[in-house]
C-alpha atoms as a PDB file:
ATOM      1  CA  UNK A   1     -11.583  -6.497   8.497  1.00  0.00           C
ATOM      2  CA  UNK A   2      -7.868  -7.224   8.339  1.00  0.00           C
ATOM      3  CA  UNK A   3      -8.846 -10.595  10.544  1.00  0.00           C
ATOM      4  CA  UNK A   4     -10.669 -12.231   7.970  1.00  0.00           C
ATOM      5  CA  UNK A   5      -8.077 -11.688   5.006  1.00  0.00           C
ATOM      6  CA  UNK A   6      -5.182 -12.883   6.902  1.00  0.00           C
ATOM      7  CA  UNK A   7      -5.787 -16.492   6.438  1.00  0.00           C
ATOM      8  CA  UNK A   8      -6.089 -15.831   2.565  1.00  0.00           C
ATOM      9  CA  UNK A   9      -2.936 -13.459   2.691  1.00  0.00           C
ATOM     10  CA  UNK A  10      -0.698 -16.178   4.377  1.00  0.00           C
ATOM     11  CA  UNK A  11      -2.115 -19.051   2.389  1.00  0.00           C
ATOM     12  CA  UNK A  12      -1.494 -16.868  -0.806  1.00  0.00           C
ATOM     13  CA  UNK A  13       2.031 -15.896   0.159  1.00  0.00           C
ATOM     14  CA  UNK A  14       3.063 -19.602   1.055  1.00  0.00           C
ATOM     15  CA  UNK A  15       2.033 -20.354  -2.080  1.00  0.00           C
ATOM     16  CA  UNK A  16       4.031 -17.727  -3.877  1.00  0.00           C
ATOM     17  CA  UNK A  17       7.140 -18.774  -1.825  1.00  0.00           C
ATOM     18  CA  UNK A  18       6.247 -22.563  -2.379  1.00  0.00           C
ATOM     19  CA  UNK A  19       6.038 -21.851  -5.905  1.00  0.00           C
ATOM     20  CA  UNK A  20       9.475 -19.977  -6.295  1.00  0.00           C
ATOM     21  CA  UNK A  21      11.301 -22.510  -3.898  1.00  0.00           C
ATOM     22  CA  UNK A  22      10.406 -25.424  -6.282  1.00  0.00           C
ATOM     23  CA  UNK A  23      10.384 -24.258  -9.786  1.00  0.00           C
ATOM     24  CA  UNK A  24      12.889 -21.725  -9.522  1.00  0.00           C
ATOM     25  CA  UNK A  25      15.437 -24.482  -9.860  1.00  0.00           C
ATOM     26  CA  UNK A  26      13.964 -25.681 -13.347  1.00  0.00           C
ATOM     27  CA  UNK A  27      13.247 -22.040 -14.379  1.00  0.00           C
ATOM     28  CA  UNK A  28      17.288 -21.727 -14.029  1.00  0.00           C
ATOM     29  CA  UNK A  29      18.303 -24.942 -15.573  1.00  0.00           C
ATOM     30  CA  UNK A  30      16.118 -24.123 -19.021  1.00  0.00           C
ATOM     31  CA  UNK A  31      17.373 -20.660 -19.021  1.00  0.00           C
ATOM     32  CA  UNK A  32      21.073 -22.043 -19.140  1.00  0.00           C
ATOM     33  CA  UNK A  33      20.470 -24.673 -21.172  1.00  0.00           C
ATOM     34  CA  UNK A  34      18.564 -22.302 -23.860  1.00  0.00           C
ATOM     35  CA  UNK A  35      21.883 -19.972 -23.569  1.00  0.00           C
ATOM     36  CA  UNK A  36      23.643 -22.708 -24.498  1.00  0.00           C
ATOM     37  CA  UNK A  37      21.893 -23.649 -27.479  1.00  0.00           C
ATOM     38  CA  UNK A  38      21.925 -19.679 -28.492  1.00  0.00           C
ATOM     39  CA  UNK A  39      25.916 -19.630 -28.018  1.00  0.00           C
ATOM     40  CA  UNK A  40      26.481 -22.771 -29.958  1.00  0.00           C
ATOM     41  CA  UNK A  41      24.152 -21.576 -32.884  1.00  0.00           C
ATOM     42  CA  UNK A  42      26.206 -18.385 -33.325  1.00  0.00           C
ATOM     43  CA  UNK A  43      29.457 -20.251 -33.087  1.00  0.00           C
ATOM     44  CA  UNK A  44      30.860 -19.826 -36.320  1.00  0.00           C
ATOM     45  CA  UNK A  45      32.709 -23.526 -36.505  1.00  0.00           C
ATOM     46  CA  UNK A  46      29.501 -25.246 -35.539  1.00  0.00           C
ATOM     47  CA  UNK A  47      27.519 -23.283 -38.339  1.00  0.00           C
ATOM     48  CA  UNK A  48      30.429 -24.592 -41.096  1.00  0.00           C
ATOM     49  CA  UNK A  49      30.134 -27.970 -39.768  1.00  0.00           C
ATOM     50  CA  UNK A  50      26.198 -27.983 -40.065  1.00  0.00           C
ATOM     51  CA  UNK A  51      26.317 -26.757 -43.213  1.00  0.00           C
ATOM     52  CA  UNK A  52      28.933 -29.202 -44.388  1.00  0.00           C
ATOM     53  CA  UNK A  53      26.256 -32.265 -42.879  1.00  0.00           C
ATOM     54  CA  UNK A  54      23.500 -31.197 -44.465  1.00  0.00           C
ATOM     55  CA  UNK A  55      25.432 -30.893 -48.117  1.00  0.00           C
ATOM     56  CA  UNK A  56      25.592 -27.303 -48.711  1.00  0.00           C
ATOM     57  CA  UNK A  57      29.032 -25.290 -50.262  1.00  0.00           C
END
């Protein structure tokens, strides 16, 4: 029994480790950049100069 699942079980875990080895680069980068974009819209100086573009007292 276990010899006719183990071509599916390979096949199914170089695809996992495929997967991981390729987008885990991009998964990184948007994670970063959406930290980022979380730290700069809490910064209080950004937030007055935002406010200040846009016309608001």
């Amino acid at each position: 029994m276990l010899r006719r699942y183990t071509p599916y079980l390979i096949a199914a875990t170089a695809g996992v480790i495929s997967g991981v080895w390729i987008f885990d680069p991009i998964f990184r980068e948007q994670a970063l950049q959406r930290q980022q974009q979380a730290a700069k819209s809490n910064d209080p100086s950004t937030q007055q100069t935002e406010t200040k573009q846009r016309g608001d007292k």
